[in-house]
ModelCIF file with pLDDT and N, C-alpha, C, O atoms, coordinates in Angstrom:
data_MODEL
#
_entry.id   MODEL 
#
_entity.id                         1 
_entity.type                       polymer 
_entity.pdbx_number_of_molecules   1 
#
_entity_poly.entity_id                      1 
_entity_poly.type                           'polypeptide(L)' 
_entity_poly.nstd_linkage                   no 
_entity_poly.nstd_monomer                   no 
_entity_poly.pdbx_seq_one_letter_code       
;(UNK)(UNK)(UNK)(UNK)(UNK)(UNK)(UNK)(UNK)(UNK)(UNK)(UNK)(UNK)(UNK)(UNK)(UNK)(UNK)
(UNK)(UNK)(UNK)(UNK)(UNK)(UNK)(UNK)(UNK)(UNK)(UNK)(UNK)(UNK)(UNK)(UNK)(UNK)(UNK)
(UNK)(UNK)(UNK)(UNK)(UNK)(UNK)(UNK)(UNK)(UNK)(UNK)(UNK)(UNK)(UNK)(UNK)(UNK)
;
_entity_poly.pdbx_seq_one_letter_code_can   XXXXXXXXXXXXXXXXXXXXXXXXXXXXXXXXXXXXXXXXXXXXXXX 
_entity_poly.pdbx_strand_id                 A 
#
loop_
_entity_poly_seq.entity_id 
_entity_poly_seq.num 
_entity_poly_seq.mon_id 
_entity_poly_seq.hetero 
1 1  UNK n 
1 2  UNK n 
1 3  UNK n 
1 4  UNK n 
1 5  UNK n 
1 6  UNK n 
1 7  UNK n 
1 8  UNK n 
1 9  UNK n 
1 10 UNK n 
1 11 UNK n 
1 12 UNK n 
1 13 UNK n 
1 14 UNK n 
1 15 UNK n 
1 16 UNK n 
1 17 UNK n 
1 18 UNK n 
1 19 UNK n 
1 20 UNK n 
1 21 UNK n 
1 22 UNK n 
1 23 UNK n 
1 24 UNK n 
1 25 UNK n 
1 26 UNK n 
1 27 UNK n 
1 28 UNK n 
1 29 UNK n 
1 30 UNK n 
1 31 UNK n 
1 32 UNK n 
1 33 UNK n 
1 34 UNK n 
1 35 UNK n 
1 36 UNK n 
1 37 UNK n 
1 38 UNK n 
1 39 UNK n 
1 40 UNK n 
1 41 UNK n 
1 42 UNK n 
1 43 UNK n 
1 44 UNK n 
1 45 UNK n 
1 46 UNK n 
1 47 UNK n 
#
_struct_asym.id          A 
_struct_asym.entity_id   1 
#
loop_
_ma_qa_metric.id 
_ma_qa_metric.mode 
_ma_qa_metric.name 
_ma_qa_metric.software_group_id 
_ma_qa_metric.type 
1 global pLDDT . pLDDT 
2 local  pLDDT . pLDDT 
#
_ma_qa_metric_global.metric_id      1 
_ma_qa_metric_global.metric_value   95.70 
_ma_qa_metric_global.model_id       1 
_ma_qa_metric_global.ordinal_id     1 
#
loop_
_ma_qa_metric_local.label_asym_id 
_ma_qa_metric_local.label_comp_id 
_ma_qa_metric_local.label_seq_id 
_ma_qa_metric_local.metric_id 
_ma_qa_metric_local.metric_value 
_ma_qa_metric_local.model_id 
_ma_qa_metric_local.ordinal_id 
A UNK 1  2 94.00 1 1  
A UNK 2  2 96.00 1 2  
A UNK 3  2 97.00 1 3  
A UNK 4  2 98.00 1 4  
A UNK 5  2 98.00 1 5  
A UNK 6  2 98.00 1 6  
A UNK 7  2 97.00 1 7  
A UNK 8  2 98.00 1 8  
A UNK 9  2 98.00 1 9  
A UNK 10 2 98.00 1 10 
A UNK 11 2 98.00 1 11 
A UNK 12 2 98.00 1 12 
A UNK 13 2 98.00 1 13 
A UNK 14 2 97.00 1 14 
A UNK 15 2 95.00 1 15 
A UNK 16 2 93.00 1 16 
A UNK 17 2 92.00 1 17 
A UNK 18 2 88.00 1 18 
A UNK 19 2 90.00 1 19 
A UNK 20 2 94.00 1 20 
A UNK 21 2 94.00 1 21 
A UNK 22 2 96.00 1 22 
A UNK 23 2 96.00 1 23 
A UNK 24 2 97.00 1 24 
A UNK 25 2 98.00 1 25 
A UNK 26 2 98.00 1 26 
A UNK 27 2 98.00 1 27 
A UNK 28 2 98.00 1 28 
A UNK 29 2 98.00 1 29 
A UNK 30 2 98.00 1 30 
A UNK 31 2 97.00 1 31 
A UNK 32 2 97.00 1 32 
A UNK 33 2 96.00 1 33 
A UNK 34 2 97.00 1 34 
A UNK 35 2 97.00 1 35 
A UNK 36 2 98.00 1 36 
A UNK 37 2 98.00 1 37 
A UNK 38 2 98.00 1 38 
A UNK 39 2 98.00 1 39 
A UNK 40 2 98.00 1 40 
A UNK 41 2 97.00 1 41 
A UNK 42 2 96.00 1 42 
A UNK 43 2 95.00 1 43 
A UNK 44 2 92.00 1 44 
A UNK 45 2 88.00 1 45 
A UNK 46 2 81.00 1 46 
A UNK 47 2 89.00 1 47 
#
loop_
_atom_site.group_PDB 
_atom_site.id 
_atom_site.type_symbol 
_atom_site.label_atom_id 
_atom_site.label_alt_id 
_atom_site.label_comp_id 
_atom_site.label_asym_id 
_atom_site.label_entity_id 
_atom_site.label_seq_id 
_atom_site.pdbx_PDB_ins_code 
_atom_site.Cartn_x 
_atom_site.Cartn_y 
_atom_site.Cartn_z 
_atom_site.occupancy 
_atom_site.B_iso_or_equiv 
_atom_site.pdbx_formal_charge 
_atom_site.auth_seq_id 
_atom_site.auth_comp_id 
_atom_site.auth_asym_id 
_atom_site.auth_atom_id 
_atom_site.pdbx_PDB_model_num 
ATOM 1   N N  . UNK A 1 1  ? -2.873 25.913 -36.860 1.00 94.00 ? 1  UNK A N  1 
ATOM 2   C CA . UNK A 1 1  ? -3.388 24.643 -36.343 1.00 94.00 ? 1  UNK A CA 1 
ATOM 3   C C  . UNK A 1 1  ? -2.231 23.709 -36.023 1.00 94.00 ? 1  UNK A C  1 
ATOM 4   O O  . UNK A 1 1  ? -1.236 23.549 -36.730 1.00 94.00 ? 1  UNK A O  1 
ATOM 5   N N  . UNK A 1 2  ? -2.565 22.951 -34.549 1.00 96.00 ? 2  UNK A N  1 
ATOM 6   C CA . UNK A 1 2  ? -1.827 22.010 -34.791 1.00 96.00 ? 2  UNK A CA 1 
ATOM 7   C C  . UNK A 1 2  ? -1.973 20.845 -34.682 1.00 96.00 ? 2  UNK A C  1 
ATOM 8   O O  . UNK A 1 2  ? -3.120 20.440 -34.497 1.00 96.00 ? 2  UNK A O  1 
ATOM 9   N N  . UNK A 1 3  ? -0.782 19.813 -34.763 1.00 97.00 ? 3  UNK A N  1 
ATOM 10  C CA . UNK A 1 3  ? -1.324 18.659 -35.045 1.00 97.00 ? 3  UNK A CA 1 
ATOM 11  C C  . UNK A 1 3  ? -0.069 17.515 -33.838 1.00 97.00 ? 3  UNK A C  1 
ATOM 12  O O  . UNK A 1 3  ? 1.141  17.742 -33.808 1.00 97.00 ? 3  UNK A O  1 
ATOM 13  N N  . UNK A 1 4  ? -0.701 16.437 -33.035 1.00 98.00 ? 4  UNK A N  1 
ATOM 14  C CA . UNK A 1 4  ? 0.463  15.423 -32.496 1.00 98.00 ? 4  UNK A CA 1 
ATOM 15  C C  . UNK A 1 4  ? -0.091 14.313 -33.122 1.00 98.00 ? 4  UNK A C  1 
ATOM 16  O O  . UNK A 1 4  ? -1.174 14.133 -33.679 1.00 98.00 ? 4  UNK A O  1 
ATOM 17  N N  . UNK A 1 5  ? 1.287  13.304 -32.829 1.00 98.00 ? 5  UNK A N  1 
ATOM 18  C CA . UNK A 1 5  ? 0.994  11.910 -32.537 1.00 98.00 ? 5  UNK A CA 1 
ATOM 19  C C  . UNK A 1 5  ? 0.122  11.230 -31.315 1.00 98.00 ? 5  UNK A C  1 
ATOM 20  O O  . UNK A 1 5  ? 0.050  11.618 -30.149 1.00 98.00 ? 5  UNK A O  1 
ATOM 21  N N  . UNK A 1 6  ? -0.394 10.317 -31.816 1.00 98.00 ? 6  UNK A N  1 
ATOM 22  C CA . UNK A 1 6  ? -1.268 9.672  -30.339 1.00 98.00 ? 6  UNK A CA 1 
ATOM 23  C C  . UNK A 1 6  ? -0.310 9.632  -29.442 1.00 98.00 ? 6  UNK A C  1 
ATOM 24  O O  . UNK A 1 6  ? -0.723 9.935  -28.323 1.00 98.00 ? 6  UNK A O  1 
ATOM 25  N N  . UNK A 1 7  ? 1.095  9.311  -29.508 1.00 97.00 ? 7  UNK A N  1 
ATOM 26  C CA . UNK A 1 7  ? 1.636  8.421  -28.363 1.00 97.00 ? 7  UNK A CA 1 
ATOM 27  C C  . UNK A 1 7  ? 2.651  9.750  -27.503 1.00 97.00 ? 7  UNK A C  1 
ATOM 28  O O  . UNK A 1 7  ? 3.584  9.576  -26.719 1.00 97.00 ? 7  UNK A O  1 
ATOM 29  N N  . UNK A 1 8  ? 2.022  11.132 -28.028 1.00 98.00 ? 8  UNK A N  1 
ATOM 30  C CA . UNK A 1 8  ? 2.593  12.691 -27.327 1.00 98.00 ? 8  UNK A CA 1 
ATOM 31  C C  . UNK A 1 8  ? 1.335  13.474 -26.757 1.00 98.00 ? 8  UNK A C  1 
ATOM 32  O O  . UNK A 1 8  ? 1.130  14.141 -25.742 1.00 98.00 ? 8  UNK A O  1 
ATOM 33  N N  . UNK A 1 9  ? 0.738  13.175 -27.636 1.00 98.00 ? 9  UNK A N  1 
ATOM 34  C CA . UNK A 1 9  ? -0.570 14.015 -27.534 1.00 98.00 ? 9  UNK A CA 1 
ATOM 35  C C  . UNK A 1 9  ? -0.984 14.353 -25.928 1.00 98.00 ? 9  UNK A C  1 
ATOM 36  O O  . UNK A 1 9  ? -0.990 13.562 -24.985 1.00 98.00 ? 9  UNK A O  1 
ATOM 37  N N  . UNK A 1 10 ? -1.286 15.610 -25.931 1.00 98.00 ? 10 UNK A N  1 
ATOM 38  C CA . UNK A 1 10 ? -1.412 15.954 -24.181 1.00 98.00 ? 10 UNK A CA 1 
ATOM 39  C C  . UNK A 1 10 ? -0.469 15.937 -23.478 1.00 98.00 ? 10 UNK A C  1 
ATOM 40  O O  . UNK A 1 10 ? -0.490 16.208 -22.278 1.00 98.00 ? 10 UNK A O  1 
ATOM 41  N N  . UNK A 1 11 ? 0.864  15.493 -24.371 1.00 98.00 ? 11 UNK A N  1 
ATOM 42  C CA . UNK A 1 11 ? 2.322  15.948 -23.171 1.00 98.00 ? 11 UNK A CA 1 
ATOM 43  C C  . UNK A 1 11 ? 3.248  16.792 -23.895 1.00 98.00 ? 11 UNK A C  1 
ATOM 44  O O  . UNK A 1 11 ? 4.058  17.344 -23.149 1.00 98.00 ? 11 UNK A O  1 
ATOM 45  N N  . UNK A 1 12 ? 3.411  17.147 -25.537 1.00 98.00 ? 12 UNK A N  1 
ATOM 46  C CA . UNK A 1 12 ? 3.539  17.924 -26.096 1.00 98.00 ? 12 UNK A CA 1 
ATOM 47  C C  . UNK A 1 12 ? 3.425  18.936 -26.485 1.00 98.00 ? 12 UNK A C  1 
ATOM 48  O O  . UNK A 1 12 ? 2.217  19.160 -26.404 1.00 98.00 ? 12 UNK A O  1 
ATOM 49  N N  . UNK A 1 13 ? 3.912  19.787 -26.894 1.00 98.00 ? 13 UNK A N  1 
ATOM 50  C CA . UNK A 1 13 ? 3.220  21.259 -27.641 1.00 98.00 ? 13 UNK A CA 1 
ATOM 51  C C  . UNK A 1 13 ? 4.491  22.335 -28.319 1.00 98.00 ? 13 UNK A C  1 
ATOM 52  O O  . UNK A 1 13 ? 5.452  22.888 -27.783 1.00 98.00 ? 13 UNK A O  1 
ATOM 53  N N  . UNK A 1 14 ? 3.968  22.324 -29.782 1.00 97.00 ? 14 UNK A N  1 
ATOM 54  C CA . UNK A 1 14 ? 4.436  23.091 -30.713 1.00 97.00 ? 14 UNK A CA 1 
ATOM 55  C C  . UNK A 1 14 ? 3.945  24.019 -30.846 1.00 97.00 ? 14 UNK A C  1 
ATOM 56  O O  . UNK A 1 14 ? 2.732  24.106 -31.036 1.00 97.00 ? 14 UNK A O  1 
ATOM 57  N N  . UNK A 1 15 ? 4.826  25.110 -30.781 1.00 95.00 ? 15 UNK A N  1 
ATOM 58  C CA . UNK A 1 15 ? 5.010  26.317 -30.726 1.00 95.00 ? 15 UNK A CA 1 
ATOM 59  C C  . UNK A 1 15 ? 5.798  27.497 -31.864 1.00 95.00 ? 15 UNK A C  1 
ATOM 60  O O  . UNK A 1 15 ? 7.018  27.464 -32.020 1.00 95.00 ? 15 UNK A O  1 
ATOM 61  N N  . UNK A 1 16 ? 5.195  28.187 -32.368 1.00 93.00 ? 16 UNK A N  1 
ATOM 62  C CA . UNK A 1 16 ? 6.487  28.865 -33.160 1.00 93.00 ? 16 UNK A CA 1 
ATOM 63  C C  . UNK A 1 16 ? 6.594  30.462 -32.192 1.00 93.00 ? 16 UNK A C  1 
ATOM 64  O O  . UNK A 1 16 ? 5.968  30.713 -31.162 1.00 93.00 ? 16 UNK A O  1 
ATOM 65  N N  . UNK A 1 17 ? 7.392  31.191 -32.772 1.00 92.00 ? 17 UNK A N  1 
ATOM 66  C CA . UNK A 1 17 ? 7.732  32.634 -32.259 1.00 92.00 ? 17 UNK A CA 1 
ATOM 67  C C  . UNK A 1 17 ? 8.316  33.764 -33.584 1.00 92.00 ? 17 UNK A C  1 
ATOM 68  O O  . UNK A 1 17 ? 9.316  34.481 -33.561 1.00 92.00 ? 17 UNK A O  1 
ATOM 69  N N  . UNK A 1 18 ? 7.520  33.636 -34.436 1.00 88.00 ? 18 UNK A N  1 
ATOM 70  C CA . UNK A 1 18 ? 7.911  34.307 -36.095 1.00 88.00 ? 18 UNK A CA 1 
ATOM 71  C C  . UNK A 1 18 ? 8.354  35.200 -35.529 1.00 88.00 ? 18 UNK A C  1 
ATOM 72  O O  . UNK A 1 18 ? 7.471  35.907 -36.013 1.00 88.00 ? 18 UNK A O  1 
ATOM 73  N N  . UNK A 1 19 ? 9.027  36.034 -34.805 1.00 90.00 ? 19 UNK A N  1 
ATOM 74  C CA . UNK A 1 19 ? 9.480  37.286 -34.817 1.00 90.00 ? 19 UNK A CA 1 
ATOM 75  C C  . UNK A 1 19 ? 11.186 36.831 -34.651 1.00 90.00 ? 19 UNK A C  1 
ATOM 76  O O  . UNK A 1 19 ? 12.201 37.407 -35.043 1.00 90.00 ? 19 UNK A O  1 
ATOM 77  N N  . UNK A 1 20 ? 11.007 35.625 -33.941 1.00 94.00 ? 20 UNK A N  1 
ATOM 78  C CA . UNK A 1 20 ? 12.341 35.353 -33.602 1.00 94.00 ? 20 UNK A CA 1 
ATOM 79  C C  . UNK A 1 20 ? 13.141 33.962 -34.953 1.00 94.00 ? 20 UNK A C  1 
ATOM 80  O O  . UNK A 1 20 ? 14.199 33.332 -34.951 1.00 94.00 ? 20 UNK A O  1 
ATOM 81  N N  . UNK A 1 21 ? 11.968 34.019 -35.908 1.00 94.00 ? 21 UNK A N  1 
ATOM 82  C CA . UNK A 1 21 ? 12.055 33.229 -36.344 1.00 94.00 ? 21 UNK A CA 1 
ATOM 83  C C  . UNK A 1 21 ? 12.519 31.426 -36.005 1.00 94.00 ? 21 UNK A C  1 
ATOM 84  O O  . UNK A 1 21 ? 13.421 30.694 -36.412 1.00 94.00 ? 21 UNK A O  1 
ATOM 85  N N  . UNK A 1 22 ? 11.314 31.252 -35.019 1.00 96.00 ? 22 UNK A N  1 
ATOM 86  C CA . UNK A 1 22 ? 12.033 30.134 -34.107 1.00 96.00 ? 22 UNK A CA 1 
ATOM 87  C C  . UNK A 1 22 ? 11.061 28.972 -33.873 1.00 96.00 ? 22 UNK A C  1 
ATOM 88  O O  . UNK A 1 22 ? 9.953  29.363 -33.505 1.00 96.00 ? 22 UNK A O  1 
ATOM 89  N N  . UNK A 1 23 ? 11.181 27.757 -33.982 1.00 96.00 ? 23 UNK A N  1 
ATOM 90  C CA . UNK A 1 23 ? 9.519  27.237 -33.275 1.00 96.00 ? 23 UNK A CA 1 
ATOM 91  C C  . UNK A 1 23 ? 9.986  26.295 -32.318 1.00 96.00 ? 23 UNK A C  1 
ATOM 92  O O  . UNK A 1 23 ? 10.944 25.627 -32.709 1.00 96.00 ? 23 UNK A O  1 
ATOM 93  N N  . UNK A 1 24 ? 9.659  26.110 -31.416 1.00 97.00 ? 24 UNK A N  1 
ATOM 94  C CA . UNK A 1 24 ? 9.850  25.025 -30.383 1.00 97.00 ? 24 UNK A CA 1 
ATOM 95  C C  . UNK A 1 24 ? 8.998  23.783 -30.164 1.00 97.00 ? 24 UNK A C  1 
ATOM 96  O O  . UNK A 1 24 ? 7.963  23.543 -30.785 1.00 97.00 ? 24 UNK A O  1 
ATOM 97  N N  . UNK A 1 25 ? 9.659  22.845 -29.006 1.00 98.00 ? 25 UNK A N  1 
ATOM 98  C CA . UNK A 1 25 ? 8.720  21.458 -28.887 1.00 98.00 ? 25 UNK A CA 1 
ATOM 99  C C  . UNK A 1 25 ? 8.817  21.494 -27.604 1.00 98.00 ? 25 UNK A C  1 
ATOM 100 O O  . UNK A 1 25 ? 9.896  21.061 -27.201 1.00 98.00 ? 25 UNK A O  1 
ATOM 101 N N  . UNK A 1 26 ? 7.916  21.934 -26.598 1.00 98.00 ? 26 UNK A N  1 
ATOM 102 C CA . UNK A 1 26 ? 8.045  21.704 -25.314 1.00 98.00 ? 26 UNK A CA 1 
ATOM 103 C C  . UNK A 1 26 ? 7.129  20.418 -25.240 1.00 98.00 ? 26 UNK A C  1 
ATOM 104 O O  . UNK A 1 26 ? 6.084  20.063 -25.785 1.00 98.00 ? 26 UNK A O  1 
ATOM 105 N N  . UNK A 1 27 ? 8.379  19.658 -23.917 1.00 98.00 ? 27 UNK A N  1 
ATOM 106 C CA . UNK A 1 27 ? 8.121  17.902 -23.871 1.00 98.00 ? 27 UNK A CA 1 
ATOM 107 C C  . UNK A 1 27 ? 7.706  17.862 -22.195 1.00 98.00 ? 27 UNK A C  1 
ATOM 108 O O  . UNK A 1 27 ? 8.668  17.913 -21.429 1.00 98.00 ? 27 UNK A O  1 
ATOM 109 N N  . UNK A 1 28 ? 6.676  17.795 -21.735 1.00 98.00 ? 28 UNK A N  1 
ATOM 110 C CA . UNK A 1 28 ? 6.097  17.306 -20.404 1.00 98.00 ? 28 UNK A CA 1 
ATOM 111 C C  . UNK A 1 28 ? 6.190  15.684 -20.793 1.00 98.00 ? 28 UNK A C  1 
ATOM 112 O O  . UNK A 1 28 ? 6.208  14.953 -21.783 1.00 98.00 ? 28 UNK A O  1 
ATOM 113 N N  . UNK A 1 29 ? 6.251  15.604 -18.853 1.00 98.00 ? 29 UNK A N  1 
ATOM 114 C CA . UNK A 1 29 ? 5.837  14.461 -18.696 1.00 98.00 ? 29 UNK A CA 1 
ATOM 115 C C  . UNK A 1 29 ? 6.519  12.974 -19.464 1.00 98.00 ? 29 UNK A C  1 
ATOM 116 O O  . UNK A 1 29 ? 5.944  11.890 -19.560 1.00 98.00 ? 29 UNK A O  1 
ATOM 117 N N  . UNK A 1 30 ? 8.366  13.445 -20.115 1.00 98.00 ? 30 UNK A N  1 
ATOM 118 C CA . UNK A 1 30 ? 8.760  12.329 -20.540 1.00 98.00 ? 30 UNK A CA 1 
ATOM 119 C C  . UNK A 1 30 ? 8.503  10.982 -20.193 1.00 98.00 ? 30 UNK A C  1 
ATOM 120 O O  . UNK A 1 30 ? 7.933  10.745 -19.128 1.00 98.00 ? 30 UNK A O  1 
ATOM 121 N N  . UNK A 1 31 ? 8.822  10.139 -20.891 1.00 97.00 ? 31 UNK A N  1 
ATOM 122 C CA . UNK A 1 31 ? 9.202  8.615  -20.426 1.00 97.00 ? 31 UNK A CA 1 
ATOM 123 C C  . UNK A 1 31 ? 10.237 8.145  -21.631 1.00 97.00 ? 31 UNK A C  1 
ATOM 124 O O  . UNK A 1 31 ? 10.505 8.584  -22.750 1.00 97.00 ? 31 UNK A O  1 
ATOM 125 N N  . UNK A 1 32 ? 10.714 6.946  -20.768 1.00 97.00 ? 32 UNK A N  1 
ATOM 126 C CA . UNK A 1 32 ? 11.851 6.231  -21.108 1.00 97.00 ? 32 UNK A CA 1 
ATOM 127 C C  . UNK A 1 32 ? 11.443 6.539  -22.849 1.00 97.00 ? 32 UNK A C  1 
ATOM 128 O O  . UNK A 1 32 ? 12.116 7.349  -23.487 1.00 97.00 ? 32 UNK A O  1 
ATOM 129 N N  . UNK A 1 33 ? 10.312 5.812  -23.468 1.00 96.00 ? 33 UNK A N  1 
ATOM 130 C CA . UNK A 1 33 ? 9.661  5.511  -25.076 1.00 96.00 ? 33 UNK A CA 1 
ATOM 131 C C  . UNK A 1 33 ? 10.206 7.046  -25.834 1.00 96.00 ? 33 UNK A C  1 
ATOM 132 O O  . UNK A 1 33 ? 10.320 7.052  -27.059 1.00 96.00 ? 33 UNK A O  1 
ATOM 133 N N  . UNK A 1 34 ? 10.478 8.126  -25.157 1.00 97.00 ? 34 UNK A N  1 
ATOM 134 C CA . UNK A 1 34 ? 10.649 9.557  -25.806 1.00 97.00 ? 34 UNK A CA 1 
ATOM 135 C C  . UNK A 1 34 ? 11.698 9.696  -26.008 1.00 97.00 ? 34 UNK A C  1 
ATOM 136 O O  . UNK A 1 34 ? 12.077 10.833 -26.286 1.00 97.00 ? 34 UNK A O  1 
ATOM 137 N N  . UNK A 1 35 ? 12.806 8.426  -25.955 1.00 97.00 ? 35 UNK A N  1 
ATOM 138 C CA . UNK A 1 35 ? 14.008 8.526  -26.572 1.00 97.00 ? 35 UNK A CA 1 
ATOM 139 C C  . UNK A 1 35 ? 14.433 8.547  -27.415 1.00 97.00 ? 35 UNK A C  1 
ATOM 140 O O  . UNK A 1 35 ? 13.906 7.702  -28.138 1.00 97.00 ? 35 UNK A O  1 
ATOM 141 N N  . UNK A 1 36 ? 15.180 9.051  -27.891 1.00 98.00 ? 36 UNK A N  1 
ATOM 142 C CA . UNK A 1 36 ? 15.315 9.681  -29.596 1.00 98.00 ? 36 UNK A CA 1 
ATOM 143 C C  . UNK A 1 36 ? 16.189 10.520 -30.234 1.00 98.00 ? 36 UNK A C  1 
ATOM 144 O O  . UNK A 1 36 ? 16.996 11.071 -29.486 1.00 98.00 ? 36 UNK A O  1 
ATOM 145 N N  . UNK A 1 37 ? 16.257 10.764 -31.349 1.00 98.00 ? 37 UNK A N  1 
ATOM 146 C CA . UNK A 1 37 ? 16.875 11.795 -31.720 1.00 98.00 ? 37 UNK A CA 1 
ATOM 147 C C  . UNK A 1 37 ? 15.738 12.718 -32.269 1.00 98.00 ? 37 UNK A C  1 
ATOM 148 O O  . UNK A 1 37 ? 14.714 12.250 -32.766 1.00 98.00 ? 37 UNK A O  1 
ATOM 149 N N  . UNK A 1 38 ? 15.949 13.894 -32.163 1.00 98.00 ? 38 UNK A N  1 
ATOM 150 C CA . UNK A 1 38 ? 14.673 14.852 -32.362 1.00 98.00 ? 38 UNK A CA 1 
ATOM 151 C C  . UNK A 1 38 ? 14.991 15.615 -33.665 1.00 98.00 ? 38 UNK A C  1 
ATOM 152 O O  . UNK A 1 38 ? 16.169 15.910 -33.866 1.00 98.00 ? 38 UNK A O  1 
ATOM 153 N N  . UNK A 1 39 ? 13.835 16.042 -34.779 1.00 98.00 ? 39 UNK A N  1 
ATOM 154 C CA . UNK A 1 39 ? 14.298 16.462 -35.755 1.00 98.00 ? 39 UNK A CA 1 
ATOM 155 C C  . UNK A 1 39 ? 13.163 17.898 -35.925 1.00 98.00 ? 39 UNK A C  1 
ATOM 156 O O  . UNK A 1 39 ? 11.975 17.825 -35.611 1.00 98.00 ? 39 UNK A O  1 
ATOM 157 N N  . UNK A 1 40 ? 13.797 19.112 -36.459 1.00 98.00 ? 40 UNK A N  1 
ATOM 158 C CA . UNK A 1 40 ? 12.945 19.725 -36.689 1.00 98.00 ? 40 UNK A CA 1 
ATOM 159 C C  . UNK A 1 40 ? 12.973 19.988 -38.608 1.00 98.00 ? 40 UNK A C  1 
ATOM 160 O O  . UNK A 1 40 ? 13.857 19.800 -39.444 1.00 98.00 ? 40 UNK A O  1 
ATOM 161 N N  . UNK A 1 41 ? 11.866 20.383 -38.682 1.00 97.00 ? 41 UNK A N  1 
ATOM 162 C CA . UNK A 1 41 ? 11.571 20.005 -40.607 1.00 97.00 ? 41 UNK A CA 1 
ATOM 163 C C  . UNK A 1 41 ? 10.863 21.439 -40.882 1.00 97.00 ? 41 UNK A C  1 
ATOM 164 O O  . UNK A 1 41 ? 9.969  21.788 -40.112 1.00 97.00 ? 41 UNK A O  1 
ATOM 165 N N  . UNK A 1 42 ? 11.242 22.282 -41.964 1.00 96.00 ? 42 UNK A N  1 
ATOM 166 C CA . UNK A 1 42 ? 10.235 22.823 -42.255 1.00 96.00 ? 42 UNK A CA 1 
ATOM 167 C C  . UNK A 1 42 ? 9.883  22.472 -43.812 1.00 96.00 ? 42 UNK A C  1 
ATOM 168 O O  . UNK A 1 42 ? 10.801 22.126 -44.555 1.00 96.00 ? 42 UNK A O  1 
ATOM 169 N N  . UNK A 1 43 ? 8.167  22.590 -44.435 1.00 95.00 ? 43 UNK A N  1 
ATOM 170 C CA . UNK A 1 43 ? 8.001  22.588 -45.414 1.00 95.00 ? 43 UNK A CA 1 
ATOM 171 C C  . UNK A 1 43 ? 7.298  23.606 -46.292 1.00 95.00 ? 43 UNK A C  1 
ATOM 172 O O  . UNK A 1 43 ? 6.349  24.077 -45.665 1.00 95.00 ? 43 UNK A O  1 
ATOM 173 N N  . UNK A 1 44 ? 7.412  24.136 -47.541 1.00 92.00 ? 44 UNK A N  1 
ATOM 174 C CA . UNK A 1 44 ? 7.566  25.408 -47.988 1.00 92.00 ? 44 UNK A CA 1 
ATOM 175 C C  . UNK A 1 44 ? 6.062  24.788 -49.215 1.00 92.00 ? 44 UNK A C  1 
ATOM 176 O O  . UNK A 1 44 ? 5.108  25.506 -49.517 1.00 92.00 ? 44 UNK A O  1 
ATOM 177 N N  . UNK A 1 45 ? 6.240  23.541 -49.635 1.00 88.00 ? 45 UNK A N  1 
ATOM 178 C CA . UNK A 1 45 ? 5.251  23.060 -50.638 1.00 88.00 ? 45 UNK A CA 1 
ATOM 179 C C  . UNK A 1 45 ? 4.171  22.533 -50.096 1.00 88.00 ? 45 UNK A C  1 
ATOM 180 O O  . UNK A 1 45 ? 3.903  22.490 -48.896 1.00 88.00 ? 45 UNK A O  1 
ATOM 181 N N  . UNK A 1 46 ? 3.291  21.963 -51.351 1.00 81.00 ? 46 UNK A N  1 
ATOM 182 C CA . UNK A 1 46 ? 2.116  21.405 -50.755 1.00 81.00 ? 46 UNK A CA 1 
ATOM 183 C C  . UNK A 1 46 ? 2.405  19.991 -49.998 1.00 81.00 ? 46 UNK A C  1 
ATOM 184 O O  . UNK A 1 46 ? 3.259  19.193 -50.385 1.00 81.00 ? 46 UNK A O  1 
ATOM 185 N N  . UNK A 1 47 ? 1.417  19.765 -48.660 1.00 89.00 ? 47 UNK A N  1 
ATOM 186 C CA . UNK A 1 47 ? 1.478  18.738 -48.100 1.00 89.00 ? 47 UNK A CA 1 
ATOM 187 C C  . UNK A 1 47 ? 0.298  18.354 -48.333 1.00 89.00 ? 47 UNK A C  1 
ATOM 188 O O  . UNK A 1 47 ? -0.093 17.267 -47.908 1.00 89.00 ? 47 UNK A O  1 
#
């Protein structure tokens, strides 16, 4: 399952590729507000 923020939602999309052990963030449709530094996180415990 996944999950966005309101202010990505419908221009985003997370992706993983377990074989390659890899997950991605493909970004449509930037704007100026998508500036940033981008972080990827994984978590192993309960959320």
């Amino acid at each position: 399952n996944t999950y966005y923020a309101d202010s990505v939602k419908g221009r985003f999309t997370i992706s993983r590729d377990n074989s390659l052990n890899t997950f991605y963030l493909q970004m449509d449709s930037l704007n100026p507000d998508d500036t940033a530094v981008y972080f990827c996180g994984a978590a192993y415990y309960f959320c």
